[in-house]
Protein backbone atom coordinates (compact mmCIF):
# COMPACT_ATOMS: atom_id res chain seq x y z
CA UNK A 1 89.69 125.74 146.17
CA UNK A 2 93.48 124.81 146.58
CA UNK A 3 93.14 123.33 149.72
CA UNK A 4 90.16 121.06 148.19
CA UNK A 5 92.58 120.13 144.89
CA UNK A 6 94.75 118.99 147.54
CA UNK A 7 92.69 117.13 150.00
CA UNK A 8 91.67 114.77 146.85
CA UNK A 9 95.03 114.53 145.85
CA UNK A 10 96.33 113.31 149.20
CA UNK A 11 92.98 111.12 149.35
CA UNK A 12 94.51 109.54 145.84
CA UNK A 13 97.63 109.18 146.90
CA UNK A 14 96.28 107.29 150.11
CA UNK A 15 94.10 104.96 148.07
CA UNK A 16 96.86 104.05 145.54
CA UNK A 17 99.19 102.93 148.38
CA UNK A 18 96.49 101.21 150.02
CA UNK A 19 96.40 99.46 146.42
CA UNK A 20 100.07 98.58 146.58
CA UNK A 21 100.06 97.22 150.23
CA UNK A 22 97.11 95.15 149.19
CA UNK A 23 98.60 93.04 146.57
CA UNK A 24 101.72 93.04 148.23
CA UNK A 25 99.68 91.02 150.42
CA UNK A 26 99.03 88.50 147.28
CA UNK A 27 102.16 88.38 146.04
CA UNK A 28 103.44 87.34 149.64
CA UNK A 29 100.60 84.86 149.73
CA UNK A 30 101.55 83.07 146.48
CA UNK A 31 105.65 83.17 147.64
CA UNK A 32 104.18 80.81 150.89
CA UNK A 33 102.05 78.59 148.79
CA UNK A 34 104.64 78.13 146.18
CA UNK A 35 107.23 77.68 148.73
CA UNK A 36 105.02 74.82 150.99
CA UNK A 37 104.14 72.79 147.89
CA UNK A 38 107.68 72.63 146.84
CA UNK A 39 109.49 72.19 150.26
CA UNK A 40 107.35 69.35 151.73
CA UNK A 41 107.75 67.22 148.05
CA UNK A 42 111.71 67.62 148.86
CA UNK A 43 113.34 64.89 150.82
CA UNK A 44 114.94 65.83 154.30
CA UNK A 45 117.83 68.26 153.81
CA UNK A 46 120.32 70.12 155.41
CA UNK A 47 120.84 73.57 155.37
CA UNK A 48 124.32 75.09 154.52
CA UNK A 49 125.11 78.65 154.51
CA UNK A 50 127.88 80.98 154.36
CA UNK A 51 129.16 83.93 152.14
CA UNK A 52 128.25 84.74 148.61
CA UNK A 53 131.66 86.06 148.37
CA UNK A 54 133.78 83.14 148.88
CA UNK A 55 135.63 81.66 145.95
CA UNK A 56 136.13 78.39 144.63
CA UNK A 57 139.79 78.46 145.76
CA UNK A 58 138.66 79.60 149.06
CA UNK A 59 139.50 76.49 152.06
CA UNK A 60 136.12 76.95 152.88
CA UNK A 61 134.49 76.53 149.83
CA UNK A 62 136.29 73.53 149.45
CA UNK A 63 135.22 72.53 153.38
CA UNK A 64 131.35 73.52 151.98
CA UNK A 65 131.42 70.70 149.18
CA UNK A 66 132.91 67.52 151.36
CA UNK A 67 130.91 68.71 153.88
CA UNK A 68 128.26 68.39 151.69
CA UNK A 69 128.77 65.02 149.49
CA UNK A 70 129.45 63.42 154.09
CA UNK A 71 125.70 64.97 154.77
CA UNK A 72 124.62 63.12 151.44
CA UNK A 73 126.24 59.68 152.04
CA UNK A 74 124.23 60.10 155.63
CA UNK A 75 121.01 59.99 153.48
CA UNK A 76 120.16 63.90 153.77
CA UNK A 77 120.07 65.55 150.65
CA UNK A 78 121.37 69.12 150.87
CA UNK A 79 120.14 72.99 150.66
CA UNK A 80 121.37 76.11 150.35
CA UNK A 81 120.35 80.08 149.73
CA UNK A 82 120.78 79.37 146.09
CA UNK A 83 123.61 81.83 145.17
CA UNK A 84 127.10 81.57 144.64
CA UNK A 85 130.11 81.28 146.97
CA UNK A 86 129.51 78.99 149.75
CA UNK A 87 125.95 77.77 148.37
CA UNK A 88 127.19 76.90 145.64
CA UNK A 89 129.88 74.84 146.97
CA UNK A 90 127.06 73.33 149.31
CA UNK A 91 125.26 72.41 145.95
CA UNK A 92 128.21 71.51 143.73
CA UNK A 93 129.12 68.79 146.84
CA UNK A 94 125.15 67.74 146.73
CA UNK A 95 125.36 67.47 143.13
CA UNK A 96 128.57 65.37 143.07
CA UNK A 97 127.44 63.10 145.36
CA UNK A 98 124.65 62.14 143.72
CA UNK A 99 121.97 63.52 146.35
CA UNK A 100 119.31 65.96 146.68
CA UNK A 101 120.21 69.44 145.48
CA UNK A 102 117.97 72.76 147.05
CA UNK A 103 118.18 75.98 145.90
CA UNK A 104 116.12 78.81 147.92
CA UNK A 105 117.34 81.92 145.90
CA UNK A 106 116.20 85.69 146.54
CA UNK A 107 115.89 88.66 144.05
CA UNK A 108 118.57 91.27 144.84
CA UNK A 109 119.62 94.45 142.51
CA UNK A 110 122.83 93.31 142.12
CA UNK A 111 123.00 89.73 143.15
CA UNK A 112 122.68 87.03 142.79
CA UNK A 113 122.13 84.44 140.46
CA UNK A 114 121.23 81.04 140.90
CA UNK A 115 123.88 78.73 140.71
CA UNK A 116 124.46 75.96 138.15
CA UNK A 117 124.31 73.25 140.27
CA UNK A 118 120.31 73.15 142.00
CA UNK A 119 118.44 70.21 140.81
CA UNK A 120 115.40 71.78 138.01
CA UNK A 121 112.79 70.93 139.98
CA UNK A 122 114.08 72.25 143.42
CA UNK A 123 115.50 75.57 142.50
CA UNK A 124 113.10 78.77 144.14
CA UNK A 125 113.37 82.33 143.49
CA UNK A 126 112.02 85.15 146.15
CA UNK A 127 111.27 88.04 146.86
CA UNK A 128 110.79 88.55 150.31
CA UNK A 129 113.73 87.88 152.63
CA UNK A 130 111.11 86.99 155.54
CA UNK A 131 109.31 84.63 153.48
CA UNK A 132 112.65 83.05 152.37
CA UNK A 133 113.96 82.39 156.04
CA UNK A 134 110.96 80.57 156.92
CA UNK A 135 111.02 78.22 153.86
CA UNK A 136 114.47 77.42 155.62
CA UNK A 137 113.74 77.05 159.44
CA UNK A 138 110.60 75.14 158.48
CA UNK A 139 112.04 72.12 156.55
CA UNK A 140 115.77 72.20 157.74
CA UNK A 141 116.66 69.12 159.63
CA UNK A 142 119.84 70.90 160.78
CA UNK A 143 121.54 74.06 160.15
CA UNK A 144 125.76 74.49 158.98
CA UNK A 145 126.90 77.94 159.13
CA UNK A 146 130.00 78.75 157.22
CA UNK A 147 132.15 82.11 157.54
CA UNK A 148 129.68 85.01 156.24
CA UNK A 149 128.79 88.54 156.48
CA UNK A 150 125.87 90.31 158.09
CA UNK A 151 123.53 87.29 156.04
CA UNK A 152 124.98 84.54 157.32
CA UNK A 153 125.41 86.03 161.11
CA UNK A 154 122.07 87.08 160.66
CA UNK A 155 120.37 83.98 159.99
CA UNK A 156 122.65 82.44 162.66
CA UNK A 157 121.37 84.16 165.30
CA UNK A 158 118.01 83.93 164.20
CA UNK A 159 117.66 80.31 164.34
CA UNK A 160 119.06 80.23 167.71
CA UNK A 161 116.17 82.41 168.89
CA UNK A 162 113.75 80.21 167.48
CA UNK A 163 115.12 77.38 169.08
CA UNK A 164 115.69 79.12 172.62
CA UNK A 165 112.26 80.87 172.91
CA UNK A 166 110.32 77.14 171.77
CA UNK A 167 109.20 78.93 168.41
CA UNK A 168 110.55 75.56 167.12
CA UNK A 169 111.77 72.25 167.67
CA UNK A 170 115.15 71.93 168.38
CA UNK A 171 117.38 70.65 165.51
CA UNK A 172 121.60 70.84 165.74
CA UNK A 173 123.32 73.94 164.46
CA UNK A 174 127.39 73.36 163.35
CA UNK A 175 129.20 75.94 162.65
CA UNK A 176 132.14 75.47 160.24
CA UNK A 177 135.38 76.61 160.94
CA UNK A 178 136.75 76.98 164.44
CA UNK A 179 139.46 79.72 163.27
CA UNK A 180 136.40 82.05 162.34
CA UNK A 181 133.62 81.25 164.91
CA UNK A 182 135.88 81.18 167.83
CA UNK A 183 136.32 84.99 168.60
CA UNK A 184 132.13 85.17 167.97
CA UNK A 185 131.70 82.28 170.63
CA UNK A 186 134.25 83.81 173.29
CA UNK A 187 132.30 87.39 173.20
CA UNK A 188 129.16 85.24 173.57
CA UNK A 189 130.74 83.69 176.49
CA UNK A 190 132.12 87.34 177.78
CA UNK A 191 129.29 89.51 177.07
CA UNK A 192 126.09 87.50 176.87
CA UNK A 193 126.65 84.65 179.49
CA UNK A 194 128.28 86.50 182.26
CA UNK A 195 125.83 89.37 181.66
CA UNK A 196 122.90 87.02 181.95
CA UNK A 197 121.34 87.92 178.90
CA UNK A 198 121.68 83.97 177.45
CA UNK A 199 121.61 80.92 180.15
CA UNK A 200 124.70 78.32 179.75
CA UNK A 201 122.23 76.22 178.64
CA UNK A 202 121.82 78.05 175.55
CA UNK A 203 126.00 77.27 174.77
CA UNK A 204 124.67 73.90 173.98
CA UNK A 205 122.31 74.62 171.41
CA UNK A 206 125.34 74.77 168.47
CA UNK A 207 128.77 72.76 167.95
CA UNK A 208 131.95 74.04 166.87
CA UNK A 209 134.19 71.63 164.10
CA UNK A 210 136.26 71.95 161.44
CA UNK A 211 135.71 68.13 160.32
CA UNK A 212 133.01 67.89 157.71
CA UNK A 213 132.40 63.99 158.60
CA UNK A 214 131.95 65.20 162.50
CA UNK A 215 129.43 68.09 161.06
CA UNK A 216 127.81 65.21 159.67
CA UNK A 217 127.71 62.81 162.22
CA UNK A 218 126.27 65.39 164.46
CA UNK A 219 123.43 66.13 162.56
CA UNK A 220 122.89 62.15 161.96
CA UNK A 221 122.84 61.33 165.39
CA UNK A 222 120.47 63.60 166.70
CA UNK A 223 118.17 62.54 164.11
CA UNK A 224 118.86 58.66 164.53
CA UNK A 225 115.57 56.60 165.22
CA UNK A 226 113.53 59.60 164.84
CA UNK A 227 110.91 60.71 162.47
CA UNK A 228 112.08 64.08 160.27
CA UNK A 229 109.27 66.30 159.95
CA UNK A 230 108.78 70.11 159.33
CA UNK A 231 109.95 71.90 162.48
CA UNK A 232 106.95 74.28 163.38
């Protein structure tokens, strides 16, 4: 009789998680469709990311929001991961500069909030980190990588697999700050390249600067003459 009591119980237990999976499965259904319909209204953007931690003090905070207001006088309008620190400065400079202003924000226990400076209609909140980075890699018509933790190196790294296995179009990748991306690039070099793990080619596929009107330029040029559309 125990072993029955306990057979249905694990049967419940079985069905009720097959419950939860299931409209997990709708909830990540309506992130995409939300996420879509707002994306491809917004006008082509840029997408800057770095730490949540940095301050407004911070040189690179300060780097984040000319950087910024030089992407917006280019005609892109600007967007970040929504949260504080170096999206925010990417916002703030957006903001500023009178363009386009993105916000693509995810829940977290103790962070973060959306910051003050994401146009109304263009701020979006998450749940899923996976559904989040798409929303990104789909509609970003380039990609500026501030100094950042396991997030930002993350995401980094990410793109550039994207780009080097043809999961989508190629698009240019800066990263900010030659001081703190230079140790990253020479282990690259070290490690990866002489390894054979990554072809030189594959060197190509970012730039190095600590100029926010050459970030800028960079990302104009490649686009110059060309139609912007989603990536994949």
């Amino acid at each position: 009789m125990g072993n029955n009591n306990n057979n249905h119980s694990e049967i419940e237990q079985q069905l009720q998680s097959s419950q939860k999976d299931l409209w997990r499965v709708f909830r990540i259904m309506s992130e995409f469709v939300e996420g879509f319909e707002t994306m491809a209204k917004i006008k082509p953007s840029v997408l800057i990311f770095g730490s949540a931690r940095t301050k407004p003090e911070d040189k690179y905070y300060k780097l984040a929001e000319e950087t910024a207001k030089e992407l917006v006088k280019k005609g892109f309008g600007i967007t970040t991961g929504g949260g504080p620190g170096i999206m925010e400065a990417g916002n703030k400079g957006a903001k500023e500069a009178g363009g386009s202003s993105t916000g693509i924000n995810i829940e977290l226990p103790n962070e973060q909030g959306a910051n003050p400076y994401i146009d109304e209609d263009k701020l979006l909140n998450f749940r899923y980190f996976f559904v989040r980075k798409l929303m990104f890699f789909k509609y970003a018509q380039g990609y500026i990588l501030f100094p950042g933790g396991f997030g930002t190196i993350d995401e980094g790294f990410e793109v550039l697999t994207l780009i080097q296995t043809g999961k989508t179009d190629k698009f240019p990748i800066v990263l900010m700050g030659s001081e703190y991306w230079s140790s990253l690039v020479e282990w690259i070099k070290e490690h990866q390249l002489k390894a054979g793990y990554i072809s030189p080619e594959d060197l190509d596929l970012f730039s190095i600067t600590d100029d926010p009107k050459e970030a800028a330029k960079i990302i104009f040029d490649f686009h110059k003459g060309k139609k912007l559309t989603p990536n994949f």
